[in-house]
Protein backbone atom coordinates (compact mmCIF):
# COMPACT_ATOMS: atom_id res chain seq x y z
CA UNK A 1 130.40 76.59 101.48
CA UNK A 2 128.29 76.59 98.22
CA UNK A 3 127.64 79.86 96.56
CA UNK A 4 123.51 80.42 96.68
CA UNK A 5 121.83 81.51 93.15
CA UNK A 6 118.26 82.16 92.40
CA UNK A 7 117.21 81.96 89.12
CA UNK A 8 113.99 83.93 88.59
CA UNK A 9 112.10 82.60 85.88
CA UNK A 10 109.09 83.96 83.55
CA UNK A 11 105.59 83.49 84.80
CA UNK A 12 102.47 85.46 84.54
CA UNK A 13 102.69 88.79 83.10
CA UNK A 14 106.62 87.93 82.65
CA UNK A 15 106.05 84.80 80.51
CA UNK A 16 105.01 84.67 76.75
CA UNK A 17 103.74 81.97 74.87
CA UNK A 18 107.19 81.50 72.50
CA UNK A 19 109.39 80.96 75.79
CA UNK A 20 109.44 77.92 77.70
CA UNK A 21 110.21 79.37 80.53
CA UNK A 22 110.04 76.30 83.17
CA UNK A 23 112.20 74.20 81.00
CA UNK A 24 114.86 76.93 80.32
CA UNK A 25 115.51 77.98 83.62
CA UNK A 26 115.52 74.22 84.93
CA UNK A 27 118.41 73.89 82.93
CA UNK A 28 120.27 76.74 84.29
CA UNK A 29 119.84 75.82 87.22
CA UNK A 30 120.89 72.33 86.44
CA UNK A 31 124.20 74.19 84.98
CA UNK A 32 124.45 76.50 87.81
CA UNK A 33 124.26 73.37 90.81
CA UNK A 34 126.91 71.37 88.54
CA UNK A 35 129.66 74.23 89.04
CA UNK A 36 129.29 74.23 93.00
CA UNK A 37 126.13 76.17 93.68
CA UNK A 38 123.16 76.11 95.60
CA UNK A 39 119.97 77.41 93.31
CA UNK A 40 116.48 78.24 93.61
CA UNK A 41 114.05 78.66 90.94
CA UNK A 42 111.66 81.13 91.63
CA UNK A 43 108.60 82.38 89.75
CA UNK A 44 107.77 85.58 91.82
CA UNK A 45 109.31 87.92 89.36
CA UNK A 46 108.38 91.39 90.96
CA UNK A 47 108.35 89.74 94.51
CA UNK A 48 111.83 88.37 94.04
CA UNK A 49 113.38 91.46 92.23
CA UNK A 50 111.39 93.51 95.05
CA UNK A 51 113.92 91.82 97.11
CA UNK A 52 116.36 89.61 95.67
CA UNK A 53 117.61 88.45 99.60
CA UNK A 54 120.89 87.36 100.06
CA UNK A 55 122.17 85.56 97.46
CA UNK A 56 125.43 85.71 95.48
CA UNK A 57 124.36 85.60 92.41
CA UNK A 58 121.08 86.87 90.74
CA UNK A 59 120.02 85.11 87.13
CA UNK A 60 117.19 86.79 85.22
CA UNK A 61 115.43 84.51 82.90
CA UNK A 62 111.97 86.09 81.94
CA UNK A 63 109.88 87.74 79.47
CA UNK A 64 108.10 90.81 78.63
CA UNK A 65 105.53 92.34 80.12
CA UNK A 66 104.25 94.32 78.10
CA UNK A 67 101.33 96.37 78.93
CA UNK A 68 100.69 94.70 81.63
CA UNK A 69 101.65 97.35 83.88
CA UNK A 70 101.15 97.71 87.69
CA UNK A 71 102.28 100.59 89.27
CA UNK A 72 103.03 99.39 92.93
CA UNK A 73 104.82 96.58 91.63
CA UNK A 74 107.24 98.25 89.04
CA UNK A 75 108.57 100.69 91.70
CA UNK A 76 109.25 98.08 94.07
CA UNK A 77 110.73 96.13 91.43
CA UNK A 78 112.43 98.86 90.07
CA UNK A 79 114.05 100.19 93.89
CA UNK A 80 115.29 96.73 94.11
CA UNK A 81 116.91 95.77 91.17
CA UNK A 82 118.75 99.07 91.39
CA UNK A 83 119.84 98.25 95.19
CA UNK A 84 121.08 94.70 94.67
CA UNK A 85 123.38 96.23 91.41
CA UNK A 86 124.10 99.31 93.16
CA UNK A 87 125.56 97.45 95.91
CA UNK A 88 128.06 95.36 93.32
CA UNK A 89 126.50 92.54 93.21
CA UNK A 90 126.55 90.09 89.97
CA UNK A 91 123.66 89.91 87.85
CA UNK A 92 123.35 87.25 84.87
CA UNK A 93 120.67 87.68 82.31
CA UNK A 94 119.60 84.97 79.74
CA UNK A 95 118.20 85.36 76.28
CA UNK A 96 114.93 87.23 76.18
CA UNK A 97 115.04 88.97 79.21
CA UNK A 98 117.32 91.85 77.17
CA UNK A 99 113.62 92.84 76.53
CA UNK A 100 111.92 92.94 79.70
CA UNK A 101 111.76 95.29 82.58
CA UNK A 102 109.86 98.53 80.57
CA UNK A 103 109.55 100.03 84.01
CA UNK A 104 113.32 100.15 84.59
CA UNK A 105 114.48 102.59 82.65
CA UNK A 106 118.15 102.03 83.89
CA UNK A 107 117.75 98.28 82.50
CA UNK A 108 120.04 99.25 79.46
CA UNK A 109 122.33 100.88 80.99
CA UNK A 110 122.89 97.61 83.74
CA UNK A 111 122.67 95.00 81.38
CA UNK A 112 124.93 97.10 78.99
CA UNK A 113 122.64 96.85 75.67
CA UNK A 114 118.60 96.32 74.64
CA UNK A 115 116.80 94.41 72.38
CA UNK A 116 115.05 97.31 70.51
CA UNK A 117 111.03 97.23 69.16
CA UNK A 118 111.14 97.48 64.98
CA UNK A 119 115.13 96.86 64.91
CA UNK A 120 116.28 93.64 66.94
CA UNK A 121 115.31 90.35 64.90
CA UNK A 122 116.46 87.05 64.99
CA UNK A 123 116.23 84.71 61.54
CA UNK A 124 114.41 81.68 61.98
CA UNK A 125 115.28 79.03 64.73
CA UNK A 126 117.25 75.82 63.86
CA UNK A 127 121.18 74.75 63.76
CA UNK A 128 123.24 78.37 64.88
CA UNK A 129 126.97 78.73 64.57
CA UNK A 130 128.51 80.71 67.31
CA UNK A 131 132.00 82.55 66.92
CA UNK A 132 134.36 82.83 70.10
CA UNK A 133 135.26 86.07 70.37
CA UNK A 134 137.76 86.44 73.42
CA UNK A 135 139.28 83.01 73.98
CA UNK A 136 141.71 84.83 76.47
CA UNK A 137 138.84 85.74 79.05
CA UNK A 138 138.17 83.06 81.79
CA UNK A 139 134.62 82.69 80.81
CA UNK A 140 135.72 81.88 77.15
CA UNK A 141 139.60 81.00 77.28
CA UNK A 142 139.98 77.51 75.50
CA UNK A 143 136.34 77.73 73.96
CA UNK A 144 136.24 77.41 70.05
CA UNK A 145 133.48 78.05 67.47
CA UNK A 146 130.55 75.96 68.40
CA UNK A 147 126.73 74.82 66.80
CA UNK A 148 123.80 74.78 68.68
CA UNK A 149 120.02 74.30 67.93
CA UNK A 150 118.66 77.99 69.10
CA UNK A 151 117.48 81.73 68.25
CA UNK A 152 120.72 84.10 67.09
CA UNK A 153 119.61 87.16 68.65
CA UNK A 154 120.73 89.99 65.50
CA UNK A 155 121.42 93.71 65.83
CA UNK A 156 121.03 94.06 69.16
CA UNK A 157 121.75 97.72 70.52
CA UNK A 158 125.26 97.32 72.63
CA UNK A 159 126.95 99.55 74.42
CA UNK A 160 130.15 100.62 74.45
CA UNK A 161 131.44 99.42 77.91
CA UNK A 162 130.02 96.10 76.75
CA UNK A 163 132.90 93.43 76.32
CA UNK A 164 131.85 90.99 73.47
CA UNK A 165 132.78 87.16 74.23
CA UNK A 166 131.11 85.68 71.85
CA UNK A 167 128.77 86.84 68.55
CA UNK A 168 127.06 85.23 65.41
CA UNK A 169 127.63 86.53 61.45
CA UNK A 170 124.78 87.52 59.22
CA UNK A 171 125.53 88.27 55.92
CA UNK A 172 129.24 89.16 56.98
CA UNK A 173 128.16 91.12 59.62
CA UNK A 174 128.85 90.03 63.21
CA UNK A 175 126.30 90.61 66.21
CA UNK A 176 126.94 89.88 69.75
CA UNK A 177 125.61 87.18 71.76
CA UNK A 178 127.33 87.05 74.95
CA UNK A 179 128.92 89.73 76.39
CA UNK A 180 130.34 91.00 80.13
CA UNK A 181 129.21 94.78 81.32
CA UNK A 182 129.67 96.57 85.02
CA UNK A 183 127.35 98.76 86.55
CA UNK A 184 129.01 100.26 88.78
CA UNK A 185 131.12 97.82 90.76
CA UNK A 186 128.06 95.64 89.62
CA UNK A 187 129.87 92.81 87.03
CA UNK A 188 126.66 91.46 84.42
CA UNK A 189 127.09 89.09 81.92
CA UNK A 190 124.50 88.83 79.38
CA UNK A 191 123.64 85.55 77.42
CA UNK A 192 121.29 85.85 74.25
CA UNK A 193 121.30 82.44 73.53
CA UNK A 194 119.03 80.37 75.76
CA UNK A 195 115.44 80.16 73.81
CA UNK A 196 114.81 76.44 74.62
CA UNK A 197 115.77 73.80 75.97
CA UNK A 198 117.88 72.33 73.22
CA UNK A 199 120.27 74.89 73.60
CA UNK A 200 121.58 73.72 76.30
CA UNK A 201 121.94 70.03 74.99
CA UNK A 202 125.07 72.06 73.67
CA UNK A 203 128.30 71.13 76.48
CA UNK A 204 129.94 74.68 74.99
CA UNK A 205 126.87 76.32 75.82
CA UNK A 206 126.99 74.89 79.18
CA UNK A 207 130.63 75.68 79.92
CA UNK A 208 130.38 79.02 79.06
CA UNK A 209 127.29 79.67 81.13
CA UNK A 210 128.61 77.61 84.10
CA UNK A 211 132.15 79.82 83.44
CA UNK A 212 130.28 82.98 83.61
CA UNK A 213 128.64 82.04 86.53
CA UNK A 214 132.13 81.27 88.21
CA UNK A 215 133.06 84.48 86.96
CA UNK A 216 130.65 86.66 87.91
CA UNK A 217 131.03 85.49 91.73
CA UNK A 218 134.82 85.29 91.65
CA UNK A 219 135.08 89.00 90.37
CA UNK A 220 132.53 90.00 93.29
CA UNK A 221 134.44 88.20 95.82
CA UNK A 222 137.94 89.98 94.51
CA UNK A 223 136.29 93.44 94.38
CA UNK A 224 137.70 95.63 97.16
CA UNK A 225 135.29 96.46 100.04
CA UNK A 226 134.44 100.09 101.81
């Protein structure tokens, strides 16, 4: 039996006018149903996260919003967020949404690093080379350096328990892109690249993402059980 995914995608106060949301989460979920799953897109952000249902896999692909702030609906997006994490259950988060959720103050902490106001840039869009990190990890094993058309998300704030996969170098410095994080018995993976479609005209791009989708189920699966 297929695996079930919803990929909730940016729309009203969780879209921006930089992000095209539709687009990029059409081609997740393109990614996602050629690895073996079943996937809905859905555009109820706080309705969705409110209550995720019962699905094995959770992708978050939406913006900011900003300060467009409604009480009822950040604490019910808030309680269940934490509940479907807080019961183990894999999240994976694409590109932007590393700034989103200003009413979760835990968001950090699950996705295992921020994109932080006044310090996290990224130099202008166009050809990106991307640096395998791990190639001994099953999302990345066999993966090598690869170019893609995209946004190289730079000096991102990443925690410690983060494990890098994959980064970019600026100026000799190197910045994570990709990374895998647990919140609890909760296993994330985060994915900064992602801004357009044309990203994902790259196959590496869509091997690793379909890999750490694979992952992120198989891990839940293996996880031992109360």
């Amino acid at each position: 039996m297929s695996s079930r995914a919803v990929v909730v995608s940016g729309s009203g106060r969780y879209a921006d006018p930089w992000h095209p949301f539709p687009e990029t989460s059409a081609r997740i979920a393109s990614v996602l149903h050629g690895v073996g799953f079943e996937v809905e897109v859905d555009e109820n952000v706080d309705a969705r996260l409110a209550s995720p249902g019962d699905v094995e896999l959770l992708v978050l692909n939406v913006g900011n919003p900003g300060d467009s702030r409604d009480e009822a609906a950040d604490a019910a997006t808030r309680a269940g967020l934490l509940e479907y994490v807080s019961a183990g259950r894999p999240l994976l988060v694409s590109h932007v949404s590393s700034t989103s959720l200003p009413a979760v103050p835990e968001w950090e902490s699950v996705l295992g690093g921020l994109w932080v106001r006044g310090t996290t840039y990224h130099p202008p869009y166009g050809n990106a080379h991307v640096e395998i990190v791990d190639d001994g990890h099953p999302i990345t094993a066999g993966l090598t350096d690869f170019e893609l058309h995209d946004e190289l998300y730079t000096q991102l704030r990443v925690g410690a328990g983060a494990h890098v996969l994959a980064q970019h170098r600026l100026d000799g410095t190197a910045h994570p892109l990709v990374w895998t994080h647990r919140f609890g018995d909760a296993p994330v993976v985060y994915d900064a690249l992602g801004h357009d479609a044309a990203s994902y005209d790259s196959p590496e791009h869509r091997e690793l993402l379909g890999r750490a989708a694979m992952w992120l189920v198989r891990v839940t699966d293996a996880a031992p059980r109360a």
